[in-house]
Structures are given as C-alpha cells and as structure tokens.
Protein backbone atom coordinates (compact mmCIF):
# COMPACT_ATOMS: atom_id res chain seq x y z
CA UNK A 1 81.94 17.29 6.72
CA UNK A 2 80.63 17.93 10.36
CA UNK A 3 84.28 17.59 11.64
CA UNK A 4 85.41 20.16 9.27
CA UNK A 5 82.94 22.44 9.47
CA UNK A 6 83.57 22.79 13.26
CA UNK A 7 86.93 23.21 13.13
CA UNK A 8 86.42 25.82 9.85
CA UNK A 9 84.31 27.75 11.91
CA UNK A 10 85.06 27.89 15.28
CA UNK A 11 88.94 29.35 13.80
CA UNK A 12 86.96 32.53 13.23
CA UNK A 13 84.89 34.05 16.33
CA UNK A 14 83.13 37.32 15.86
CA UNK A 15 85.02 38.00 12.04
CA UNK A 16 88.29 37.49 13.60
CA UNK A 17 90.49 34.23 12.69
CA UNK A 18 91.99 32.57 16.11
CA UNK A 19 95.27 31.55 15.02
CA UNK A 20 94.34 27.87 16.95
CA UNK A 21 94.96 26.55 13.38
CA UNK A 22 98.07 26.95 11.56
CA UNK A 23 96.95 29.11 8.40
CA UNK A 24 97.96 26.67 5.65
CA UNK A 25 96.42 23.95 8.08
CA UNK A 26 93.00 25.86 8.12
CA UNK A 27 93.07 26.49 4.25
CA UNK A 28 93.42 23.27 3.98
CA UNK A 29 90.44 22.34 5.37
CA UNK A 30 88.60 25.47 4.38
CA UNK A 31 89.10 24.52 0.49
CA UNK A 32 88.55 20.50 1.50
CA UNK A 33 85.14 21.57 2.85
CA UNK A 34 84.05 23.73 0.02
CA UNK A 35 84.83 20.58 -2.29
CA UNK A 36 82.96 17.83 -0.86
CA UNK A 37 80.09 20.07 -0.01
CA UNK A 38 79.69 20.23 -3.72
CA UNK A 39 80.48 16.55 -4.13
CA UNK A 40 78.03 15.90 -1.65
CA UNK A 41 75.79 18.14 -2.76
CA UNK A 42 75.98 16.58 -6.42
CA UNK A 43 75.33 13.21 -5.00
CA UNK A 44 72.19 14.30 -3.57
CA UNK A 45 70.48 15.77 -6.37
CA UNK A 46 71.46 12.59 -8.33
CA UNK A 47 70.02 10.45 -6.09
CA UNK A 48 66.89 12.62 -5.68
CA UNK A 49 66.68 12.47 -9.18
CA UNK A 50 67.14 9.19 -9.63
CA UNK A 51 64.61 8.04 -6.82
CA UNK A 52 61.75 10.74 -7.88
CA UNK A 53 58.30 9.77 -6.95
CA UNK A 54 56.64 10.87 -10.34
CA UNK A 55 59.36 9.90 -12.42
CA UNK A 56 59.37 6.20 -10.63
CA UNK A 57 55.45 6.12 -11.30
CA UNK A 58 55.86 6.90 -15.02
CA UNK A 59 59.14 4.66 -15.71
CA UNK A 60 56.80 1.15 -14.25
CA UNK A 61 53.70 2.75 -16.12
CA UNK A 62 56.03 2.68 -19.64
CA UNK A 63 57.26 -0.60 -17.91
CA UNK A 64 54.51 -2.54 -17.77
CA UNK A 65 52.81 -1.33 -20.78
CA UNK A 66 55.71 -2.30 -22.99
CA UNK A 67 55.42 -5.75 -21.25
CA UNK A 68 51.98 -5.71 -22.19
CA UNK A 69 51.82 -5.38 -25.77
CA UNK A 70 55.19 -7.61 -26.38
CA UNK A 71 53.85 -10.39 -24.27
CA UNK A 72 50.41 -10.43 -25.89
CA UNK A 73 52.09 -10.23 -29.38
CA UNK A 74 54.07 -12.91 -28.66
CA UNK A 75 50.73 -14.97 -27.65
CA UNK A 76 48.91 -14.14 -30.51
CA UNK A 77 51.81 -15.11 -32.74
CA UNK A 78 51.74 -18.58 -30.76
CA UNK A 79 47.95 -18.93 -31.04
CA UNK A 80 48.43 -18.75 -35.12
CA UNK A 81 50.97 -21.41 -35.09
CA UNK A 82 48.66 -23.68 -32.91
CA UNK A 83 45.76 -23.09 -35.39
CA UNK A 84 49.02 -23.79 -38.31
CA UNK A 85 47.68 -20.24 -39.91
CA UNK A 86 51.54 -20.04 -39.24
CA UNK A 87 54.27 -22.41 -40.12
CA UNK A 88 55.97 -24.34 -36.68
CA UNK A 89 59.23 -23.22 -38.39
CA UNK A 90 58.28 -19.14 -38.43
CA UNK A 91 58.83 -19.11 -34.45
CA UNK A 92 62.88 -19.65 -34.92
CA UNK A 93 62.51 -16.22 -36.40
CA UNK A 94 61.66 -14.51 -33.05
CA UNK A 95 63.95 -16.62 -30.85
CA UNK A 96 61.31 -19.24 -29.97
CA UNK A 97 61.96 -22.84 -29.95
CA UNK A 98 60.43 -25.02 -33.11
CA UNK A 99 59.73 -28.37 -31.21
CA UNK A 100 57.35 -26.73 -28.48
CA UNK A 101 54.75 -24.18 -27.99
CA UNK A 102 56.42 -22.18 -24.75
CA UNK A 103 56.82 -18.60 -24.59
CA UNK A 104 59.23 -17.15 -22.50
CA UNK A 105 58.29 -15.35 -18.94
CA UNK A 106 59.41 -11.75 -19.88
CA UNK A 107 60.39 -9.66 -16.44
CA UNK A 108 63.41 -7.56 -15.93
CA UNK A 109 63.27 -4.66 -17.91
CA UNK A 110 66.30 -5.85 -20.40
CA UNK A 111 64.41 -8.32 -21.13
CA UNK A 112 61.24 -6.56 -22.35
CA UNK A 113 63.86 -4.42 -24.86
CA UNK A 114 65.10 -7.24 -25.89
CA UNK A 115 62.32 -9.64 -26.98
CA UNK A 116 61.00 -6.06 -28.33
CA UNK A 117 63.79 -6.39 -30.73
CA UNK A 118 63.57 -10.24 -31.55
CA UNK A 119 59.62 -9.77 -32.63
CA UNK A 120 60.54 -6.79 -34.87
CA UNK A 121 63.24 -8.76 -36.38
CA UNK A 122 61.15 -12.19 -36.72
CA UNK A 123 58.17 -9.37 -37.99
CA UNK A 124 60.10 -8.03 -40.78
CA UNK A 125 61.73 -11.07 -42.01
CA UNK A 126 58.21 -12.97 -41.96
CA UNK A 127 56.32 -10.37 -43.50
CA UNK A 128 59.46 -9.89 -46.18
CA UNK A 129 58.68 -13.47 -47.34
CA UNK A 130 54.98 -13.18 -47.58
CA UNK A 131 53.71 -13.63 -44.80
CA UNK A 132 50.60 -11.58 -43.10
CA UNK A 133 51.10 -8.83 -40.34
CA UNK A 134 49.91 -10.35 -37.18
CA UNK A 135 46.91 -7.79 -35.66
CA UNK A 136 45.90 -6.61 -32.19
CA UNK A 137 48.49 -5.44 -31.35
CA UNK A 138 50.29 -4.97 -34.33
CA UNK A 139 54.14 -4.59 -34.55
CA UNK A 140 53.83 -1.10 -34.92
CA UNK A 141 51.46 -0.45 -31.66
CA UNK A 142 54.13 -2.87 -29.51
CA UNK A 143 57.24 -0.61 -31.52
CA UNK A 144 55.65 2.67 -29.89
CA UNK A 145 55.40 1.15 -26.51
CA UNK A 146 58.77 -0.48 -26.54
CA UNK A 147 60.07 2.85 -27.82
CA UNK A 148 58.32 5.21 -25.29
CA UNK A 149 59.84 2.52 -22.38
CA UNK A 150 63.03 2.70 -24.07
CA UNK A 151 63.86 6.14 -23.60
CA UNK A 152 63.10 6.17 -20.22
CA UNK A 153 65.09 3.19 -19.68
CA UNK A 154 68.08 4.81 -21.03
CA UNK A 155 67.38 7.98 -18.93
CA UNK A 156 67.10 6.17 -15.95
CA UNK A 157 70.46 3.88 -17.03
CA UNK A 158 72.18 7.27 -17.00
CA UNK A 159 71.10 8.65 -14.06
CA UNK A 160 72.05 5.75 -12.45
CA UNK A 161 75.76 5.93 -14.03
CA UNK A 162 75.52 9.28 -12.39
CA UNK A 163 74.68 8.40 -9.24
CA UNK A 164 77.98 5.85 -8.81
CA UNK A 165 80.17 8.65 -10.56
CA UNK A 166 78.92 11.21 -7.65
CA UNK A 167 79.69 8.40 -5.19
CA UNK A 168 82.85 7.66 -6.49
CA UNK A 169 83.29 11.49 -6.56
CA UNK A 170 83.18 11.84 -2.51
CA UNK A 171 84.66 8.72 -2.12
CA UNK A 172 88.16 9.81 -3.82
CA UNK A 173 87.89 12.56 -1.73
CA UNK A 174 87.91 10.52 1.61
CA UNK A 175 91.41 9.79 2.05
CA UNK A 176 92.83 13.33 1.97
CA UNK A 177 89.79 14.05 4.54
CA UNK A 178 91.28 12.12 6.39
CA UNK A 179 94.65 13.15 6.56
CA UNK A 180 93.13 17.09 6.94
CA UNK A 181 91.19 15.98 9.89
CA UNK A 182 93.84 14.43 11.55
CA UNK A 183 96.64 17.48 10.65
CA UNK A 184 93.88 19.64 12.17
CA UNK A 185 93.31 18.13 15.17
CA UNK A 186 96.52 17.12 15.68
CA UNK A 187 97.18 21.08 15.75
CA UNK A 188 94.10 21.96 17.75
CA UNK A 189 95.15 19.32 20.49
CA UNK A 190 99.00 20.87 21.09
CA UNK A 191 97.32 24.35 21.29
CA UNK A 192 95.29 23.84 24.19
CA UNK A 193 98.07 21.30 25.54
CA UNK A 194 98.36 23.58 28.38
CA UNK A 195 94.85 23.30 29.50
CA UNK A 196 94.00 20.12 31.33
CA UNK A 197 91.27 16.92 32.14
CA UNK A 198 88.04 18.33 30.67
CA UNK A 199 88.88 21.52 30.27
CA UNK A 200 90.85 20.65 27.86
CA UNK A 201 88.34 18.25 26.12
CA UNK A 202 85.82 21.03 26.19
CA UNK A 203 87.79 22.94 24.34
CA UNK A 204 88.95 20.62 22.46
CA UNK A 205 85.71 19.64 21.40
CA UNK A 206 84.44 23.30 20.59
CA UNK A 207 86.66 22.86 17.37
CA UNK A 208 85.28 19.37 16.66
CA UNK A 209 87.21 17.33 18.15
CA UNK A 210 85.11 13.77 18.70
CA UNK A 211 86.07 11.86 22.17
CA UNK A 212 85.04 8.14 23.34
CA UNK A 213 86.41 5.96 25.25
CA UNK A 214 87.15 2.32 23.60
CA UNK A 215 85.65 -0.34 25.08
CA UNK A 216 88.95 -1.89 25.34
CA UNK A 217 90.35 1.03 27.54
CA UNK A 218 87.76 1.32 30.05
CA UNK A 219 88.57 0.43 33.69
CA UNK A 220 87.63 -2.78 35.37
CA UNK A 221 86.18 -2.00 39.02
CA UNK A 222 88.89 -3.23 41.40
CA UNK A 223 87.75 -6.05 43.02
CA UNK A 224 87.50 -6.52 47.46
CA UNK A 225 90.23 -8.37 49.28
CA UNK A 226 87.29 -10.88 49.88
CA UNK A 227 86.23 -11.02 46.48
C-alpha cells in the first residue's frame, strides 16, 4: 500500500499529473490502491470486531457460566447415582460410562455445547420413562445458559470466518501488487535514467522507490600488501 501510494501521488504535483508514469501504468495502480485499501480496510474492522474488549468480556462471562451450570448438573446427576436414587445404567443416557463414577473435565468451548446437548438428551429420555427431574440447577436453568453462550458462540464462529475471508481477500490481491509495483517502478527507473548516483536514487525514491543494499553485494575492504 505504502509503495503505491507514493508512486499514486507523487504522479500528480500541485493538481497536475507528471507524465513519469505511463497513464495506463498509473491507472493501474491508482484502481489497485483503491481496492486493497478497502480490502484492508475490511480486514481491520473484522478483526477489531472480532478482538473487542467488551464483547471478549461478555463471550467468557456466557462462557463460564454455561460451564457452570452443565458441570454442576452433571455432579448432581452423579451424586444421585452414588446414593442409587438413580439407576448405574441411567448415566449411558448422557454419554457417561456405566462401570465408573468419572465425569468428564469439560473446557474448550465445543465441548460445553456439546455435553449441553448430551444432558438434555439423557434429561428427556429419563424423565420420558419416569424418572424425576434432577433440581438445582434444573435442565431448564442449564438450557438458558447453554443457549445464551450459544449464540454468542456462533457470532463469534462467524466473525471469525470473516476475519480469514478478509485475509484471504488481500491476500488474492498480492500477486497482481506485485506485478503493478514492479511495472511501475520499472517505468519510474528508465525515466530518470538520465539522472545519475544519488541523484537519481533521490528521485527515484520520491516516487517510492525502496533501495538497500544486500548483504551479499556489499564490498569487502581491500586488504594491505602486508596483510
């Protein structure tokens, strides 16, 4: 963007284009730069979005709220099995093994959605044959919580979708940069071919033009006879 811009601008001095570019060569870049401002510009706001203070406060809040109330259902559940209030053979219905009493360690978000969805499941078919709604918290206090958490988890799953599609936005873009930048400098370089050492750098670099010496080129200091 930066080499673009220079050359963009410095073709027109006081209102009045300099002809140092070609005029489909400085279209060209003109029209380039206009497009991955924007796609630059998009990428920003989606990431700005995406990595928002407040919203990042209320996302863990809903995060570790839903956590909460399905990992404390989950133990309450257990603790009725242990007293046998509950048949052993009830906890295959919300994806817990029979032959022991562990419960699993619920972190990545996912995860919280989808144990959400195994108690609800294991709930409903448990209460369907008889059996009595488990309290504090009750399925429908951990289903608001879960729900709440949900929607921001899908919010946040498409603004990071966003994001990458922004990315991949200037990305695709990068290749024809390229080829702009080096048409254009190509043409700034023969006009001031006449100029030379650094004034022609100078100006050279008024239109952008970038200028380093590799550290493969430089000069060795020539060494004494006695050396």
């Amino acid at each position: 963007m930066r080499a673009l811009k220079m050359a963009v601008d410095s073709c027109v001095q006081g209102g009045v284009y300099t002809n140092t570019l070609k005029h489909n060569t400085y279209s060209r870049a003109k029209t380039m730069l206009e497009r991955l401002t924007r796609a630059v510009e998009a990428y920003t706001k989606s990431v700005s979005e995406q990595s928002s203070k407040r919203s990042n406060a209320r996302y863990e809040a809903a995060y570790k709220k839903a956590r909460m109330y399905v990992m404390h259902f989950l133990q309450v559940f257990s603790m009725a099995v242990m007293r046998e209030e509950i048949p052993r053979a009830k906890r295959a219905y919300y994806g817990l093994p029979v032959d022991d009493d562990s419960l699993p360690t619920i972190i990545p978000e996912s995860a919280v959605l989808e144990w959400s969805r195994k108690i609800a499941d294991g709930e409903r078919k448990r209460q369907g044959e008889g059996g009595v709604p488990i309290y504090n918290p009750t399925m429908g206090r951990v289903a608001v919580a879960c729900d709440i958490f949900k929607d921001m988890y899908e919010r946040q799953r498409r603004l990071q979708e966003a994001t990458a599609e922004a990315l991949a936005s200037v990305a695709a873009l990068r290749p024809e940069c390229d080829r702009i930048i080096f048409d254009v400098w190509q043409e700034i370089e023969e006009k001031f071919a006449t100029l030379t050492g650094d004034d022609r750098i100078k100006k050279c670099s008024e239109y952008g033009i970038i200028y380093y010496t590799r550290p493969d080129r430089k000069k060795s200091p020539q060494k004494s006879d006695n050396e």
